[in-house]
Protein backbone atom coordinates (compact mmCIF):
# COMPACT_ATOMS: atom_id res chain seq x y z
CA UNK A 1 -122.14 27.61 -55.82
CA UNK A 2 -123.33 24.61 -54.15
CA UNK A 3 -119.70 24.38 -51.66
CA UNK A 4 -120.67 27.78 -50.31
CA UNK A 5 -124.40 26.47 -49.56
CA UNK A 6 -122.72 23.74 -48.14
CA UNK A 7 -120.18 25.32 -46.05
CA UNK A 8 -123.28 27.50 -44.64
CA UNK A 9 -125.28 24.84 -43.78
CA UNK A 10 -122.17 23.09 -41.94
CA UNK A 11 -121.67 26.62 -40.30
CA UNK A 12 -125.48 27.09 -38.84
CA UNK A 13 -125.44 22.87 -37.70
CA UNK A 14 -127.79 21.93 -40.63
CA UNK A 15 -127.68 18.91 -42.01
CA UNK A 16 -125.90 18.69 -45.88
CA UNK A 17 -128.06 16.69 -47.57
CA UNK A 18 -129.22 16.99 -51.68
CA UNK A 19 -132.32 17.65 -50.40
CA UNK A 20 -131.19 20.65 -48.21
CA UNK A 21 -128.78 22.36 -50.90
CA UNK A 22 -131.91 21.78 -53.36
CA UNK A 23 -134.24 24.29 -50.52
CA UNK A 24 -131.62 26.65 -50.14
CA UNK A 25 -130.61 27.16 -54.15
CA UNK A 26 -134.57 27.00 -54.42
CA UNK A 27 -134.94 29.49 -52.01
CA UNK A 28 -131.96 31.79 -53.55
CA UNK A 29 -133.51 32.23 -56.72
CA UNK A 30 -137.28 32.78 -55.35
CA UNK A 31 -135.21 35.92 -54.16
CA UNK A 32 -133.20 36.70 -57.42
CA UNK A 33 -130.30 36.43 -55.67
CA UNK A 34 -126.73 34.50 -56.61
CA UNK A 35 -125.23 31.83 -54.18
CA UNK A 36 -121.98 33.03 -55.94
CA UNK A 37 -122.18 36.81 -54.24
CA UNK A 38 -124.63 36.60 -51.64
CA UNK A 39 -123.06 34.89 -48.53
CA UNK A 40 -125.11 37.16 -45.90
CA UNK A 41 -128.57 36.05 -48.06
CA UNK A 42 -127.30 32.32 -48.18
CA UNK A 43 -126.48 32.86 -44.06
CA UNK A 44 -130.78 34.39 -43.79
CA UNK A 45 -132.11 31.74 -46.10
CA UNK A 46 -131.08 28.96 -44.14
CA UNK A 47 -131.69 30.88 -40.54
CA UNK A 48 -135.40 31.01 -41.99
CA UNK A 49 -135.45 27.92 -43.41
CA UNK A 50 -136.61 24.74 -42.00
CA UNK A 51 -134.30 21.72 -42.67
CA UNK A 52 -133.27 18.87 -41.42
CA UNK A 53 -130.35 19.42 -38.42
CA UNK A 54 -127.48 17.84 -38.60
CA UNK A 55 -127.09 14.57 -36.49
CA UNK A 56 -125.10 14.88 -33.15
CA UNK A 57 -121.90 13.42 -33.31
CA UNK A 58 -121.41 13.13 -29.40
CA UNK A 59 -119.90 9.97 -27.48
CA UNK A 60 -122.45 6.86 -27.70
CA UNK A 61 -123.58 5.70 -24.05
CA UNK A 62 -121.39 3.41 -22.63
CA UNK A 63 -122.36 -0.31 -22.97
CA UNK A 64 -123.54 -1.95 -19.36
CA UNK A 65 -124.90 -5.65 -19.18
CA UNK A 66 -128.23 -6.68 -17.78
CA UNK A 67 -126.23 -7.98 -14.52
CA UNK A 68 -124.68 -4.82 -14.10
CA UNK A 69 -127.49 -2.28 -14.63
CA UNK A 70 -129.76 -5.17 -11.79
CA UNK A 71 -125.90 -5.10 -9.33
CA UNK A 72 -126.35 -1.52 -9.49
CA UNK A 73 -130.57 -1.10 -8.72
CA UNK A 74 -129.76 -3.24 -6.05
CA UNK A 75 -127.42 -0.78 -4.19
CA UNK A 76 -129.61 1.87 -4.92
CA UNK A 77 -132.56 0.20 -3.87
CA UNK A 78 -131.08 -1.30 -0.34
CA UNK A 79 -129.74 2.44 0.55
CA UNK A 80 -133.79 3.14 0.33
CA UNK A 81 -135.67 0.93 1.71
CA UNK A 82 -139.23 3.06 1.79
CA UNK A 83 -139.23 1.62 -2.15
CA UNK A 84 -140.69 -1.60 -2.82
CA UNK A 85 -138.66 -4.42 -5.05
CA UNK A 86 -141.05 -4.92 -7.57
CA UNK A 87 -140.47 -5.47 -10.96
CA UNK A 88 -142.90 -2.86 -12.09
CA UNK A 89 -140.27 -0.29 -10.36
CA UNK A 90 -137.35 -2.32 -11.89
CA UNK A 91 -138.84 -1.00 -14.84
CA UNK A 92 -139.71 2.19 -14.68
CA UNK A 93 -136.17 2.74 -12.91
CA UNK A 94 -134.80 1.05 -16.01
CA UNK A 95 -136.62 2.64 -18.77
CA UNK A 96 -135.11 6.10 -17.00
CA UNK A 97 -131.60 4.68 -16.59
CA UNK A 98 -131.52 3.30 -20.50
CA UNK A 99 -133.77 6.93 -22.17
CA UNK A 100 -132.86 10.05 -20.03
CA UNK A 101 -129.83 11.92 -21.43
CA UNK A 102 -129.27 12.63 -17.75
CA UNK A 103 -127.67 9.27 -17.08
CA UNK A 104 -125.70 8.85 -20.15
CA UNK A 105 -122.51 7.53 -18.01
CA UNK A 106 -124.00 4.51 -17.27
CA UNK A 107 -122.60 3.78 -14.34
CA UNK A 108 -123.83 4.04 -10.27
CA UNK A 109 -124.19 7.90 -10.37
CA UNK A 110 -126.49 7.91 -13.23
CA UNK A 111 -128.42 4.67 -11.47
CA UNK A 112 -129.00 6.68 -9.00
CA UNK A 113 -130.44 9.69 -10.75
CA UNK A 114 -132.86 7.51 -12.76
CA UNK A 115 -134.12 6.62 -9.49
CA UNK A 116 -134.28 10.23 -8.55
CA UNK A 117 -136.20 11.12 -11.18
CA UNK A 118 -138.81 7.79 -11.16
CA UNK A 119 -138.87 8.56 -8.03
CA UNK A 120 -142.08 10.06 -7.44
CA UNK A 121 -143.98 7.43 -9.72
CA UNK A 122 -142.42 4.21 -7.73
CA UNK A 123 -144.24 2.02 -5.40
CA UNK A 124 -143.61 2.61 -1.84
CA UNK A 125 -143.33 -0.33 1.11
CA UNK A 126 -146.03 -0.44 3.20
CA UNK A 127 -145.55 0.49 6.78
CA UNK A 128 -144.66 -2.33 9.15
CA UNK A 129 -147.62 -2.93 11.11
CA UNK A 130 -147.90 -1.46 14.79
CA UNK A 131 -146.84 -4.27 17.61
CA UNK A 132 -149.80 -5.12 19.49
CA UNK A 133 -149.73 -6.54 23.43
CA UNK A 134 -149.97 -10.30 23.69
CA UNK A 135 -152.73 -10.97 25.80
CA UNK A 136 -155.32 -13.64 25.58
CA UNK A 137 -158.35 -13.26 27.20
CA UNK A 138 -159.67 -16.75 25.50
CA UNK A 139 -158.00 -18.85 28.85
CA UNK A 140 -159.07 -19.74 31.69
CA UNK A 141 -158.20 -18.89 35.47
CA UNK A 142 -157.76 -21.34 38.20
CA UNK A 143 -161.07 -20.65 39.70
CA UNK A 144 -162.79 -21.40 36.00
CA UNK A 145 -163.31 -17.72 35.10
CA UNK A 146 -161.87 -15.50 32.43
CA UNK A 147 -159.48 -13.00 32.61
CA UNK A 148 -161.00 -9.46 32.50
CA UNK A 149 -159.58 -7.11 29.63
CA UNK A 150 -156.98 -4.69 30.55
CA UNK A 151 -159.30 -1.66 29.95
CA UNK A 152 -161.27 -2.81 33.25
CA UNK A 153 -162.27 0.31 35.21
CA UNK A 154 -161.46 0.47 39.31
CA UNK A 155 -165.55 0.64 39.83
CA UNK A 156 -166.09 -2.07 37.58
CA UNK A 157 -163.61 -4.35 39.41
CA UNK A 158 -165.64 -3.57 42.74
CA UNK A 159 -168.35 -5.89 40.95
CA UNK A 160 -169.19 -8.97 43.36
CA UNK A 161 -169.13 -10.87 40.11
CA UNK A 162 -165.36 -10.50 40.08
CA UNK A 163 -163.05 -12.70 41.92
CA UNK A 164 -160.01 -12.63 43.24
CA UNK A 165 -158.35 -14.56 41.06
CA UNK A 166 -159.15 -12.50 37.96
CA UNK A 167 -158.08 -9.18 39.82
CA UNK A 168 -154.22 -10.65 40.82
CA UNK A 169 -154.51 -11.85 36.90
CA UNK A 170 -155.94 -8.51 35.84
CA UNK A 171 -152.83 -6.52 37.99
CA UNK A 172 -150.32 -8.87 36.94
CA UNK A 173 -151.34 -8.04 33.15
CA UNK A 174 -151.46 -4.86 33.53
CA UNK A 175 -147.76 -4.76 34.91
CA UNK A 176 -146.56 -6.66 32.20
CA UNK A 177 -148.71 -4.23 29.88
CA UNK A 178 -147.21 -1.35 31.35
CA UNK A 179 -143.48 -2.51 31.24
CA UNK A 180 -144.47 -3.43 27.43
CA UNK A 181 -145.38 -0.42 26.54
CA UNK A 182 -142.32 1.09 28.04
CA UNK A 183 -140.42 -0.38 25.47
CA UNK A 184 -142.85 -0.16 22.28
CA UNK A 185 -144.14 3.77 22.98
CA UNK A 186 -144.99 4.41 19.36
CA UNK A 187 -148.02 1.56 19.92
């Protein structure tokens, strides 16, 4: 009686354990029925039954060393370089790479879907800061004065306060502004 319960079990990916074959038989004879004759009643016991499943028997993960798995987040992490290199993201990326099913290879492919999937939850590099114009306004001019700032207006230059030498300072800044910003337009 108990071979048939057994071959069932085996059949519906249940686990054959004492412990299961005890549930079903139990189960049988709550329903007065005989695990001898009853196949089709053994086959609805155990698809209403809860029990424990059997254990996957797939490949195991391959094997990768610590140098291998950091080799690898190191390609992945130089073809993007908005991500920072912290080891807060080495982690995350890591705990991904070693628990999601997803990358069971083990190898660059799945490196890079674990960092597909942390991904969203991964610190980003902050943007490089904007170039600024070199220009000190803390010197002085020939004449003992100080430069004006580049942002001078035409009437304000008409001043009688303002002399000569700060104006040919003033223009020659502002063409060296000018051809600056020429080549850094996104400042």
């Amino acid at each position: 009686m108990s071979n048939l319960i057994e071959q069932e079990l085996r059949y519906a990916g249940v686990a054959v354990t004492p412990a299961n074959v005890a549930a079903v038989m139990k189960a049988l004879e709550n329903y007065g029925a005989s695990a001898d004759h009853d196949r089709d009643v053994i086959k609805i016991v155990i698809g209403h039954g809860k029990f424990e499943s059997a254990p996957r028997t797939g490949p195991l993960p391959r094997a990768i060393s610590a140098e291998g798995a950091t080799e690898m987040y190191g390609r992945v992490l130089a073809a993007n370089p908005w991500c920072a290199n912290t080891e807060a993201n080495g982690a995350k990326v890591a705990e991904v790479f070693m628990s999601d099913p997803r990358c069971f290879k083990r190898d660059l492919q799945a490196m890079v879907t674990a960092f597909q999937i942390a991904s969203p939850h991964l610190e980003r590099m902050p943007p490089p800061p904007k170039a600024t114009f070199p220009d000190d306004l803390s010197r002085v001019l020939k004449d003992g004065t100080r430069p004006l700032p580049l942002d001078t207006s035409l009437t304000a230059m008409q001043s009688s306060s303002i002399t000569a030498a700060q104006v040919r300072d003033w223009e020659l800044r502002r063409r060296k502004y000018e051809s600056w910003k020429a080549e850094h337009p996104d400042a």
